[in-house]
Protein backbone atom coordinates (compact mmCIF):
# COMPACT_ATOMS: atom_id res chain seq x y z
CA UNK A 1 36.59 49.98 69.73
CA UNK A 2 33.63 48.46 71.78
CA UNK A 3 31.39 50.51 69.39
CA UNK A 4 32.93 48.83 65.89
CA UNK A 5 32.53 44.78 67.73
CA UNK A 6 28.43 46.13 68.94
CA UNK A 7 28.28 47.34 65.19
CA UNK A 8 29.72 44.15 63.26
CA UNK A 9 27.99 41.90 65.77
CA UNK A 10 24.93 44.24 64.74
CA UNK A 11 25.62 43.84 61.15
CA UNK A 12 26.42 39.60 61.74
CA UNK A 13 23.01 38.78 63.23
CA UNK A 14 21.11 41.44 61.14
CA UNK A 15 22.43 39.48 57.90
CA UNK A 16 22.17 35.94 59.57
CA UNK A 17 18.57 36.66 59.56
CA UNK A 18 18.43 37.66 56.40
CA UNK A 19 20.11 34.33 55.26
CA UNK A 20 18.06 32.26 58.36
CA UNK A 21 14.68 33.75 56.86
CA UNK A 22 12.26 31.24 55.47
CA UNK A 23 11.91 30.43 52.30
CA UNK A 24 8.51 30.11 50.30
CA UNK A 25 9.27 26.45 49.42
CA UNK A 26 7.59 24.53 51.73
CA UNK A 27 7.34 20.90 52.32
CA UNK A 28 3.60 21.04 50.73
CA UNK A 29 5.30 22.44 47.78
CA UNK A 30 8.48 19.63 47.29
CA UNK A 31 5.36 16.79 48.00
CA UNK A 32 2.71 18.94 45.45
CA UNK A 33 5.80 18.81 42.80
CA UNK A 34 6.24 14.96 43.41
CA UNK A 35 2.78 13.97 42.80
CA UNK A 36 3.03 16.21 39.55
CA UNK A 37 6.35 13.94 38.38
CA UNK A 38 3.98 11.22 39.37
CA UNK A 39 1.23 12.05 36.92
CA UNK A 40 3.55 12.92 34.29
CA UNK A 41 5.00 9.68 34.41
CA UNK A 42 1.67 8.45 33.98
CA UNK A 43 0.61 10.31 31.53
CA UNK A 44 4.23 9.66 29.53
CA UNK A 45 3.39 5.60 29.92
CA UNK A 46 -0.01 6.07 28.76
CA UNK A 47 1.29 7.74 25.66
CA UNK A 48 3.90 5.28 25.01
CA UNK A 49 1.46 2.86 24.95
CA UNK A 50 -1.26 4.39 23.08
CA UNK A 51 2.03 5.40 20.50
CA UNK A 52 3.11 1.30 20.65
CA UNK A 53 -0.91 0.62 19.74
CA UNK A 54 -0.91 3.02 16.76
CA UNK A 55 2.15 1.66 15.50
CA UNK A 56 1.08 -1.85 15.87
CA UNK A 57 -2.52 -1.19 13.97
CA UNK A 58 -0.21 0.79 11.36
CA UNK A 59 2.06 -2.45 11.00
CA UNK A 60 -1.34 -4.62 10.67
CA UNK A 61 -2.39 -2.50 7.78
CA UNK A 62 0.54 -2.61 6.06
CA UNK A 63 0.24 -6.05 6.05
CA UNK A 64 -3.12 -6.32 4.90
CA UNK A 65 -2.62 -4.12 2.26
CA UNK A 66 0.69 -6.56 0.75
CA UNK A 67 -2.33 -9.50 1.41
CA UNK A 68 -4.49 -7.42 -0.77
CA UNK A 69 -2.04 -6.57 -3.45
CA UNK A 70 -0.83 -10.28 -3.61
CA UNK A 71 -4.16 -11.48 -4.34
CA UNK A 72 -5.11 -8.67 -7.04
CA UNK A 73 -1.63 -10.10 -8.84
CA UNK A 74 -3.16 -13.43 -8.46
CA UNK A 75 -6.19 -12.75 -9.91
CA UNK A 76 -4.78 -10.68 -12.67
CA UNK A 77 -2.78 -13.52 -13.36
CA UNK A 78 -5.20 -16.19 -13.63
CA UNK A 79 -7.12 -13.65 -16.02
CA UNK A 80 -4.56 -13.58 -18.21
CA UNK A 81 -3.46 -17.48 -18.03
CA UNK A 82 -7.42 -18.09 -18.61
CA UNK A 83 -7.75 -15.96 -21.42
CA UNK A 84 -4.66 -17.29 -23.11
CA UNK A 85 -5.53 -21.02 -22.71
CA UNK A 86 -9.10 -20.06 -23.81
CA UNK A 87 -7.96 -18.13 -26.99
CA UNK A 88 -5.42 -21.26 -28.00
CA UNK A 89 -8.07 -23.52 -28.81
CA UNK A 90 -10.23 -21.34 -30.74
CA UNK A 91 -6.92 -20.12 -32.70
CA UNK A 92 -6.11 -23.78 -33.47
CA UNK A 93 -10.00 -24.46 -35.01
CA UNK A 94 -9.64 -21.05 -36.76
CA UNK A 95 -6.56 -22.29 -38.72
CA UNK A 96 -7.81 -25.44 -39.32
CA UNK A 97 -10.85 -23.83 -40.81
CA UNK A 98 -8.37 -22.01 -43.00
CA UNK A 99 -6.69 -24.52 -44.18
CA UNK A 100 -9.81 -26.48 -44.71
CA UNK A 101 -11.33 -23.63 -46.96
CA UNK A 102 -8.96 -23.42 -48.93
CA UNK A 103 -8.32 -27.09 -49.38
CA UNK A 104 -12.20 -27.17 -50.42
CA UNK A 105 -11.97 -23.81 -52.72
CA UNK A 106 -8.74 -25.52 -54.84
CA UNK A 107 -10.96 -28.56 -55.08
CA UNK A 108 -13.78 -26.71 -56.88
CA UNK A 109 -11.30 -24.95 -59.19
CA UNK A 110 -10.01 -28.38 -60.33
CA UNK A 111 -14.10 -29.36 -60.44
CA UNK A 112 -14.68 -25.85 -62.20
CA UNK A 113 -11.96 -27.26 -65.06
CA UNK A 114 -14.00 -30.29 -66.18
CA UNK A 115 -17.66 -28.92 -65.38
CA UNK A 116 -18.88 -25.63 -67.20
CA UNK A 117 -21.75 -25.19 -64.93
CA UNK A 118 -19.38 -25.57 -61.77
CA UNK A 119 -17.15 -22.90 -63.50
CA UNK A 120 -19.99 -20.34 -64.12
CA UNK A 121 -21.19 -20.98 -60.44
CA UNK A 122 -17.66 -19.93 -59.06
CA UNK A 123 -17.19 -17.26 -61.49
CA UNK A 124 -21.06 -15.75 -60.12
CA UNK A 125 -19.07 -15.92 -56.52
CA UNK A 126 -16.53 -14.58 -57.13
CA UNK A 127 -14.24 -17.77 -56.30
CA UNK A 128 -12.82 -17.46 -60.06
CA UNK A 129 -11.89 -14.74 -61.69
CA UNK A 130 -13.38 -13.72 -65.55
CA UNK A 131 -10.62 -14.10 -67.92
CA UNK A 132 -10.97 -12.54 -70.94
């Protein structure tokens, strides 16, 4: 019996050093891992940041570019209101123009009825037609 309690006893301290021996994870190691978590969180900020920037220059684009596109509608729309209010006048004198020629051109046929010479004058013209 004494020789089964020397054997487990044997066994016992045998596996208690297996359990007891050290491991490869040293302190150095836990305090090299928490400088790395360090610079990683570092490294994460500066991202964030340098993301935050990009977005922020991307927003002040976008903005410039509905600046931009507002004034190119402006100016497209002062073109148009310019050439409009430019064209009205000179559509008005054009009309009366019209009007006045042909106020002038049924004078002369009424002229052409009393005066022979006035007639043949149209008639070489072409204001009246040859009848035959």
């Amino acid at each position: 019996m004494q020789k089964i309690v020397i054997f487990f006893t044997f066994i016992t301290i045998i596996a208690s050093a297996a359990y007891a021996k050290e491991s490869s994870f040293t302190q150095e190691d836990r305090e090299r891992l928490i400088r790395i978590e360090e610079g990683l969180k570092a490294t994460n900020q500066r991202i964030e940041e340098g993301l935050k920037a990009t977005n922020q220059r991307i927003d002040d684009l976008r903005d410039l570019s509905y600046v931009v596109i507002g004034g190119m509608l402006a100016l497209i729309g002062f073109v148009l209101w310019d050439r409009i209010s430019a064209l009205g006048p000179a559509v008005k004198k054009a009309k009366e123009l019209e009007e006045r020629e042909d106020r002038i051109e049924k004078a002369l046929k009424e002229i052409a009825l009393k005066d022979a010479n006035v007639k043949e004058a149209l008639r070489h013209v072409g204001i009246l037609e040859e009848r035959a």
